[in-house]
C-alpha atoms as a PDB file:
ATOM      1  CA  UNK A   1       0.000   0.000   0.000  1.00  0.00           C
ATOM      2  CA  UNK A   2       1.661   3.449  -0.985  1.00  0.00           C
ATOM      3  CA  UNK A   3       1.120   6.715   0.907  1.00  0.00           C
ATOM      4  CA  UNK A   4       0.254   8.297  -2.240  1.00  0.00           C
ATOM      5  CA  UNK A   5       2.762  10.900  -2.223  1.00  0.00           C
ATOM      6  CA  UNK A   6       4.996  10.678  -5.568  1.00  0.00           C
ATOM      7  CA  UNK A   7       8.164  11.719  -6.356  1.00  0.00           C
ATOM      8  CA  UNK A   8       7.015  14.913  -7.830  1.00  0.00           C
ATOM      9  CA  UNK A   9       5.027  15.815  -4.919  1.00  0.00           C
ATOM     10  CA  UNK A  10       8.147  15.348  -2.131  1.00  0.00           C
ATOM     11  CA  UNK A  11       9.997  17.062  -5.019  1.00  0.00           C
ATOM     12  CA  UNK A  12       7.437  20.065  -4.818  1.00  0.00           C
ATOM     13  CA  UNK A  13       7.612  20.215  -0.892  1.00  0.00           C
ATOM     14  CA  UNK A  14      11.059  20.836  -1.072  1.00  0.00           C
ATOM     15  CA  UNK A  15      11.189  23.340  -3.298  1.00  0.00           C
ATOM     16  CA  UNK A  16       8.427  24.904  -1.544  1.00  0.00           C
ATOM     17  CA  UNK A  17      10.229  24.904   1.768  1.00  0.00           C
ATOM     18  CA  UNK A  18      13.537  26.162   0.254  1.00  0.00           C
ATOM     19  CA  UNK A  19      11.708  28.826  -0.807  1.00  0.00           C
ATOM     20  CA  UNK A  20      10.230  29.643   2.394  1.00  0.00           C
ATOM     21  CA  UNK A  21      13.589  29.327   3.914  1.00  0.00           C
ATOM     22  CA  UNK A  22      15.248  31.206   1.621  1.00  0.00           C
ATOM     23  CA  UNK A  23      12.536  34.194   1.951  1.00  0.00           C
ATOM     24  CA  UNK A  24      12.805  34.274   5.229  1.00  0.00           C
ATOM     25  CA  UNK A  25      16.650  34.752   4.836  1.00  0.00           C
ATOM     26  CA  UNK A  26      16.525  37.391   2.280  1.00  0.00           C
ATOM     27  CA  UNK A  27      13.224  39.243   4.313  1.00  0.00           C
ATOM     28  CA  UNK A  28      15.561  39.286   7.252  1.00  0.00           C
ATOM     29  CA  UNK A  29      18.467  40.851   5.747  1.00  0.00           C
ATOM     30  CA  UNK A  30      17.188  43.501   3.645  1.00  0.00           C
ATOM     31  CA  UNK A  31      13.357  43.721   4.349  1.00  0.00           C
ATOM     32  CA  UNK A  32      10.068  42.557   2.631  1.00  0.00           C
ATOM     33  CA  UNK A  33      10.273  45.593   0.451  1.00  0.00           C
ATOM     34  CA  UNK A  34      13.709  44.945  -0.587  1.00  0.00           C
ATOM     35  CA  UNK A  35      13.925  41.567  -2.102  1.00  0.00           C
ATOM     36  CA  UNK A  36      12.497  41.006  -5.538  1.00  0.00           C
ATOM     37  CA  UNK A  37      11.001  37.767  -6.498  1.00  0.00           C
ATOM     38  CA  UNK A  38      13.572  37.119  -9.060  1.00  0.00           C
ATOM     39  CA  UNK A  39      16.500  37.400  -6.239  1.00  0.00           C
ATOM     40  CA  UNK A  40      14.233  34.894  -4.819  1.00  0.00           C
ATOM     41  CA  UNK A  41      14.118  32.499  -7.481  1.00  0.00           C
ATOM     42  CA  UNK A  42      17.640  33.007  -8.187  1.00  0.00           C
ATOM     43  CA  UNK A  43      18.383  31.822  -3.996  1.00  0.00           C
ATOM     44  CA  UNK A  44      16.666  28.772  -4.809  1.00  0.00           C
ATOM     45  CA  UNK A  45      17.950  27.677  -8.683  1.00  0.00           C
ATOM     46  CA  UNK A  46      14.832  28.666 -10.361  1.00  0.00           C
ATOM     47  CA  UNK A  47      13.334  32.164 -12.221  1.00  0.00           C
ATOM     48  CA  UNK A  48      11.831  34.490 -10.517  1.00  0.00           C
ATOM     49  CA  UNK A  49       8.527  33.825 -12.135  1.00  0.00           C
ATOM     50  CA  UNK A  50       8.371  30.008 -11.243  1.00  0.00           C
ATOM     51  CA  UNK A  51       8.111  31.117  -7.934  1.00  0.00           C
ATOM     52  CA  UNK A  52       4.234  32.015  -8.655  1.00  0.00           C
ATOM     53  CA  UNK A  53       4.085  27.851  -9.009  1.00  0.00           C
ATOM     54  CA  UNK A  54       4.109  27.507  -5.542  1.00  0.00           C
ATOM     55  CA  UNK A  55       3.195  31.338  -4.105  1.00  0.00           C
ATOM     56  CA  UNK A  56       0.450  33.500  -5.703  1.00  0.00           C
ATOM     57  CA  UNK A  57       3.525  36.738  -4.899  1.00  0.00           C
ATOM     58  CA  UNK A  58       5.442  37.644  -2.529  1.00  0.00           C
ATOM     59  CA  UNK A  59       2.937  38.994   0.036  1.00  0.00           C
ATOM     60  CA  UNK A  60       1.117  35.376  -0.117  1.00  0.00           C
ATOM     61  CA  UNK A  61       5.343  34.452   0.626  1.00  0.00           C
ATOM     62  CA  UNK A  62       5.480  35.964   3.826  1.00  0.00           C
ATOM     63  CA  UNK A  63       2.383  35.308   4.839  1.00  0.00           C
ATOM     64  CA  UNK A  64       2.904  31.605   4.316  1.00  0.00           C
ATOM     65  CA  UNK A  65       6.541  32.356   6.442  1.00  0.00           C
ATOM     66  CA  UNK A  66       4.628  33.961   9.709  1.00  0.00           C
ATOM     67  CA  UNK A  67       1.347  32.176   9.374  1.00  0.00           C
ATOM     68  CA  UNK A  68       3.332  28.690   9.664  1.00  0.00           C
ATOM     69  CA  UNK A  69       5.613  29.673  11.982  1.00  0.00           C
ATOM     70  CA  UNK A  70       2.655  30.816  14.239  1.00  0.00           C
ATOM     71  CA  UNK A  71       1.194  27.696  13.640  1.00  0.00           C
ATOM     72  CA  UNK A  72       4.217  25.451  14.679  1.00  0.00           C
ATOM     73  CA  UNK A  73       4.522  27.482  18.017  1.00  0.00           C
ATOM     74  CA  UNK A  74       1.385  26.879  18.923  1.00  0.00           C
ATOM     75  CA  UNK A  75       0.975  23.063  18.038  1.00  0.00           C
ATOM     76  CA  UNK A  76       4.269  22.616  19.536  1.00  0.00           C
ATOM     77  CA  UNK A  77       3.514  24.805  22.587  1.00  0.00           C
ATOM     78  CA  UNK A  78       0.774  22.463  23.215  1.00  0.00           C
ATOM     79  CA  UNK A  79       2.904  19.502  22.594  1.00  0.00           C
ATOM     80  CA  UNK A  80       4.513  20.518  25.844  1.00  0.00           C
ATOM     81  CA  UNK A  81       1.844  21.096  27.559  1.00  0.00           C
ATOM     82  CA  UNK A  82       0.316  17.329  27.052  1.00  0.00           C
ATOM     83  CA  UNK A  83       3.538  16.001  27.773  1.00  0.00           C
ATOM     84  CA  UNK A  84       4.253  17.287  31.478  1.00  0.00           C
ATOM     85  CA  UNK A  85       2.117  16.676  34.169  1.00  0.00           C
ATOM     86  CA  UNK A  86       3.226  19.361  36.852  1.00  0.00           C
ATOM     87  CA  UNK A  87       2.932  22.997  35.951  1.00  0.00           C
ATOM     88  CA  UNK A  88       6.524  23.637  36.821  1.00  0.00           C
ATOM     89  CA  UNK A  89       7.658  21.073  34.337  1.00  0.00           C
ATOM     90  CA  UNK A  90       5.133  22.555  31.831  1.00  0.00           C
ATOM     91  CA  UNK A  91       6.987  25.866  32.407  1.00  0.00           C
ATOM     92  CA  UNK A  92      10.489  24.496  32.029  1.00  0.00           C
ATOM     93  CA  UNK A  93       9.140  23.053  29.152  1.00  0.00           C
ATOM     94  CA  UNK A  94       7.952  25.534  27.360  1.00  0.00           C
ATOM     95  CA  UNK A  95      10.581  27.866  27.838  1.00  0.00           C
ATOM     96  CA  UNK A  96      12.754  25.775  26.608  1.00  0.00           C
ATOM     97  CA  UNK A  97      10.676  25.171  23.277  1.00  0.00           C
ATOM     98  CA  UNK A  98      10.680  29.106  22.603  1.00  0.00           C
ATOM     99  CA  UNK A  99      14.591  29.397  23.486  1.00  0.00           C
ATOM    100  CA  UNK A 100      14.873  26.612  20.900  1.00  0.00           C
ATOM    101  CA  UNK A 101      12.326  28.517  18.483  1.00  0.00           C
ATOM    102  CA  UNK A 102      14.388  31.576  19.150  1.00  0.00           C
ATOM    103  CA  UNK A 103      18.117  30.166  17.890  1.00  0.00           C
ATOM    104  CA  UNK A 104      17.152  28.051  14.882  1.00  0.00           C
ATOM    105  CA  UNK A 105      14.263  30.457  13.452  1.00  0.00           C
ATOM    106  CA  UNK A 106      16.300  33.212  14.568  1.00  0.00           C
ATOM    107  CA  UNK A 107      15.141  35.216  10.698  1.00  0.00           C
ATOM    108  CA  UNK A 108      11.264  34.552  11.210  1.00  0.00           C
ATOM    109  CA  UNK A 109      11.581  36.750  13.840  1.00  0.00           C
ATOM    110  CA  UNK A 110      13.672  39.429  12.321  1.00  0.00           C
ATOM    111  CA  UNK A 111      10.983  39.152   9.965  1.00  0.00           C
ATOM    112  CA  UNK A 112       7.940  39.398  11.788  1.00  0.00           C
ATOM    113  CA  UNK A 113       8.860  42.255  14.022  1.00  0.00           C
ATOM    114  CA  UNK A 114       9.756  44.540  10.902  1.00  0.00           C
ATOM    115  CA  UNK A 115       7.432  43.195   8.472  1.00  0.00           C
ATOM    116  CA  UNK A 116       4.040  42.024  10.151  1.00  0.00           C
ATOM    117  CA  UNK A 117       2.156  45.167   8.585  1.00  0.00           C
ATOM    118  CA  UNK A 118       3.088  43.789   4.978  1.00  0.00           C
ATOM    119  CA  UNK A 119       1.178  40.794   6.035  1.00  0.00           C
ATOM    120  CA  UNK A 120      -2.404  40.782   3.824  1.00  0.00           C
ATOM    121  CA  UNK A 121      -5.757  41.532   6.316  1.00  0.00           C
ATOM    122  CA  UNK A 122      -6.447  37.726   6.753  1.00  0.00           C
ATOM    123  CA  UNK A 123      -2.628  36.836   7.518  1.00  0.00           C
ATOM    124  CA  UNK A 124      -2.257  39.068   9.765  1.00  0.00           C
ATOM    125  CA  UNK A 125      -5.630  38.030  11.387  1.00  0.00           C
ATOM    126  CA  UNK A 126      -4.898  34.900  11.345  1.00  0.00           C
ATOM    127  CA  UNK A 127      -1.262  35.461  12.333  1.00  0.00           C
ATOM    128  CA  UNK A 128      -2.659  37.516  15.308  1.00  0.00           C
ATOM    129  CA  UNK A 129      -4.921  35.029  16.867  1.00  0.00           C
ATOM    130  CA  UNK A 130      -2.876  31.738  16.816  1.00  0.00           C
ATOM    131  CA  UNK A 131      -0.112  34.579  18.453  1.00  0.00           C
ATOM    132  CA  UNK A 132      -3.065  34.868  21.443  1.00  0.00           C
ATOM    133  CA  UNK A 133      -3.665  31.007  21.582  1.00  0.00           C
ATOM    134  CA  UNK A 134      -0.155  30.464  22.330  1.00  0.00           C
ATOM    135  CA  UNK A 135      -0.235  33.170  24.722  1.00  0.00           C
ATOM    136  CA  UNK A 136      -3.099  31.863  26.332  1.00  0.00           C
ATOM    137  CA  UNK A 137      -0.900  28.461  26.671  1.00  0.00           C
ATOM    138  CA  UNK A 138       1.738  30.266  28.857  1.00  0.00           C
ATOM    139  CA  UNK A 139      -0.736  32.543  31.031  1.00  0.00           C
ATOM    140  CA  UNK A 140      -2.808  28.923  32.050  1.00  0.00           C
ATOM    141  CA  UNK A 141       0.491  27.292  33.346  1.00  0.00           C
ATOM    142  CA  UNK A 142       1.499  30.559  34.753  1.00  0.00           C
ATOM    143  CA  UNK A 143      -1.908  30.895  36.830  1.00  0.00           C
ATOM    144  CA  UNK A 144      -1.051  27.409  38.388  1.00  0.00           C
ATOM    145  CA  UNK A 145       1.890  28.713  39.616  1.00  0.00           C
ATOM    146  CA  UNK A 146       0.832  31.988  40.561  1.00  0.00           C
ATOM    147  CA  UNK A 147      -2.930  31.343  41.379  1.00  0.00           C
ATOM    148  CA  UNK A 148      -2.980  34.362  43.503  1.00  0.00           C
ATOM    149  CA  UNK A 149      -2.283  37.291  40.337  1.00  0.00           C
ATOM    150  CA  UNK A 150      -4.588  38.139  37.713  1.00  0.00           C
ATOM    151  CA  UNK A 151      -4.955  37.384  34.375  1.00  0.00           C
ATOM    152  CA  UNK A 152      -3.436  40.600  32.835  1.00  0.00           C
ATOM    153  CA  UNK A 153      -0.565  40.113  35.309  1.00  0.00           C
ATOM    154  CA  UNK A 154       0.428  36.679  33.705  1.00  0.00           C
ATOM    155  CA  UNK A 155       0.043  38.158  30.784  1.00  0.00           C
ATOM    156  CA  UNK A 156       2.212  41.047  30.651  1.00  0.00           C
ATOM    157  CA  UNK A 157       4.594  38.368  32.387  1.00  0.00           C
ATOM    158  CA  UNK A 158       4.312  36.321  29.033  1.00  0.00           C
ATOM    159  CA  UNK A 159       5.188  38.840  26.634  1.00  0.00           C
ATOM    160  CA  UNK A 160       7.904  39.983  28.989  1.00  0.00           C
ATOM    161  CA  UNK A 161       9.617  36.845  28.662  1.00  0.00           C
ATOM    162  CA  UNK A 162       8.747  36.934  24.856  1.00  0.00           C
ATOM    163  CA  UNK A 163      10.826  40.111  24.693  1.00  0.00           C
ATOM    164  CA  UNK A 164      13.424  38.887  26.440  1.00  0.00           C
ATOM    165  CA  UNK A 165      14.263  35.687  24.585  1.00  0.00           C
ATOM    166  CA  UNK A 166      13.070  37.235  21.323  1.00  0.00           C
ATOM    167  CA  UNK A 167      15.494  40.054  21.339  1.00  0.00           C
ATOM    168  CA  UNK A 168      18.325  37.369  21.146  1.00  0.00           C
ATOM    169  CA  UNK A 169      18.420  36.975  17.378  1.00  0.00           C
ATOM    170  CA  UNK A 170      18.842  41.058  17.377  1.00  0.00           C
ATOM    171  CA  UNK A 171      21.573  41.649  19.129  1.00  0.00           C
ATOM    172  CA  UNK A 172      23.365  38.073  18.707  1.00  0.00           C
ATOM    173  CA  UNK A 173      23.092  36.916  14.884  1.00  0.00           C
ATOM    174  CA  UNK A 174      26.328  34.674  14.467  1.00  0.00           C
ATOM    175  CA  UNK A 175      24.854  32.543  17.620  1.00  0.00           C
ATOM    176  CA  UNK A 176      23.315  30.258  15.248  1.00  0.00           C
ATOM    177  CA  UNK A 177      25.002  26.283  14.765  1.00  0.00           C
ATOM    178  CA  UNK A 178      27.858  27.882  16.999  1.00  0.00           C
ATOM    179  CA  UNK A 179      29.388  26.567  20.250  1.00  0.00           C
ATOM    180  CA  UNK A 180      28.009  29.498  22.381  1.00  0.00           C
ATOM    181  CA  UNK A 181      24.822  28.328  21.405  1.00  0.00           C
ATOM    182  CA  UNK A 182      24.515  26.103  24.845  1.00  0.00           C
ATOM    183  CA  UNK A 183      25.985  28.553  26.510  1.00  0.00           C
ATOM    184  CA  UNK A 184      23.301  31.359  25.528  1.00  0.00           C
ATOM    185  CA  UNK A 185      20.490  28.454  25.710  1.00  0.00           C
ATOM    186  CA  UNK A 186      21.149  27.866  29.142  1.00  0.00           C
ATOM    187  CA  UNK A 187      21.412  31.803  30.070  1.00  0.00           C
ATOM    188  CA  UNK A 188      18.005  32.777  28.491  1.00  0.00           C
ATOM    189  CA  UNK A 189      16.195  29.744  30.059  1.00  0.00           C
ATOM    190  CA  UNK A 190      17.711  30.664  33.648  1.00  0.00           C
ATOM    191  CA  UNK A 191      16.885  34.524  32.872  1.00  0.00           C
ATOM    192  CA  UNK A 192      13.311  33.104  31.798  1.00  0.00           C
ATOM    193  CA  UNK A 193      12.639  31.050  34.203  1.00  0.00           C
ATOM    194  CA  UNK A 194      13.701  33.359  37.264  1.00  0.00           C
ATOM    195  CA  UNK A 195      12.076  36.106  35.883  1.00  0.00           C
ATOM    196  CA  UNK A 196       8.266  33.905  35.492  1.00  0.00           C
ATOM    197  CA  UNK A 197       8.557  32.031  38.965  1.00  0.00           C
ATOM    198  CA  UNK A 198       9.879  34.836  41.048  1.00  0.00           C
END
């Protein structure tokens, strides 16, 4: 029995994902406005117009970069979540998901915090509320902990601790596949995790 997935189609996947990888890259480094699509063909091996085979242009691009990304968080953030039983462990483990997120997909978020707005109406909608659901996943193991502060409290706590491991791939690009990568893992999970229990 076959899975029904041929040659062509893995072939298409991975052309699709270079792309997206490659975007991401190029978005980064110079900005959504300042990539064309045939620089992004060209990053890839292919013209700029076959990259309308897989995206209808470049804003449907990014929004397939953020809107997946978003969605990965989220699916993985529950991941965590079902896989702990104590909310401290659910807290260890999540920071430790986003630290991860933040030194391998260190462009996405270049790329989301200069180019969100150049996201179409329903990516950035939908880029928005899977954003809140993953919130929502850290303020719920927070309240465990903290039963005694309110919602908005654990929430500003959240996006504190966003910030913090967020700003990472800002100020410390050649971290990335390096040996002070374990290093800087185990500072911003410390940082995290003193900063959200204390």
């Amino acid at each position: 029995m076959t899975s029904g997935v041929t040659e062509r189609d893995r072939a298409k996947a991975d052309r699709q994902a270079a792309i997206l990888h490659e975007a991401a890259r190029l978005f980064a480094d110079r900005g959504f406005s300042g990539v064309s699509l045939e620089e992004l063909g060209a990053a890839v091996g292919v013209s700029g117009p076959a990259v309308y085979r897989h995206f209808a242009n470049k804003q449907a691009l990014l929004g397939a970069i953020l809107v997946r990304v978003s969605e990965r968080l989220l699916s993985g953030g529950q991941d965590v979540i079902a896989s702990h039983d104590s909310p401290e462990a659910r807290l260890a483990g999540l920071i430790r998901f986003h630290v991860d997120f933040a030194l391998t997909d260190a462009d996405v978020i270049r790329v989301q915090d200069r180019d969100l707005a150049s996201l179409s109406e329903d990516d950035r909608h939908t880029v928005r509320r899977l954003q809140r659901q993953y919130v929502e996943l850290w303020t719920a193991v927070l309240a465990d902990i903290h039963p005694a502060r309110s919602e908005s409290d654990l929430r500003v706590r959240a996006h504190a601790c966003f910030g913090l491991i967020n700003s990472t791939p800002h100020s410390m690009r050649t971290l990335r596949a390096s040996p002070a990568d374990r290093t800087v893992r185990g500072i911003l999970e410390s940082m995290a995790r003193s900063a959200l229990t204390a």
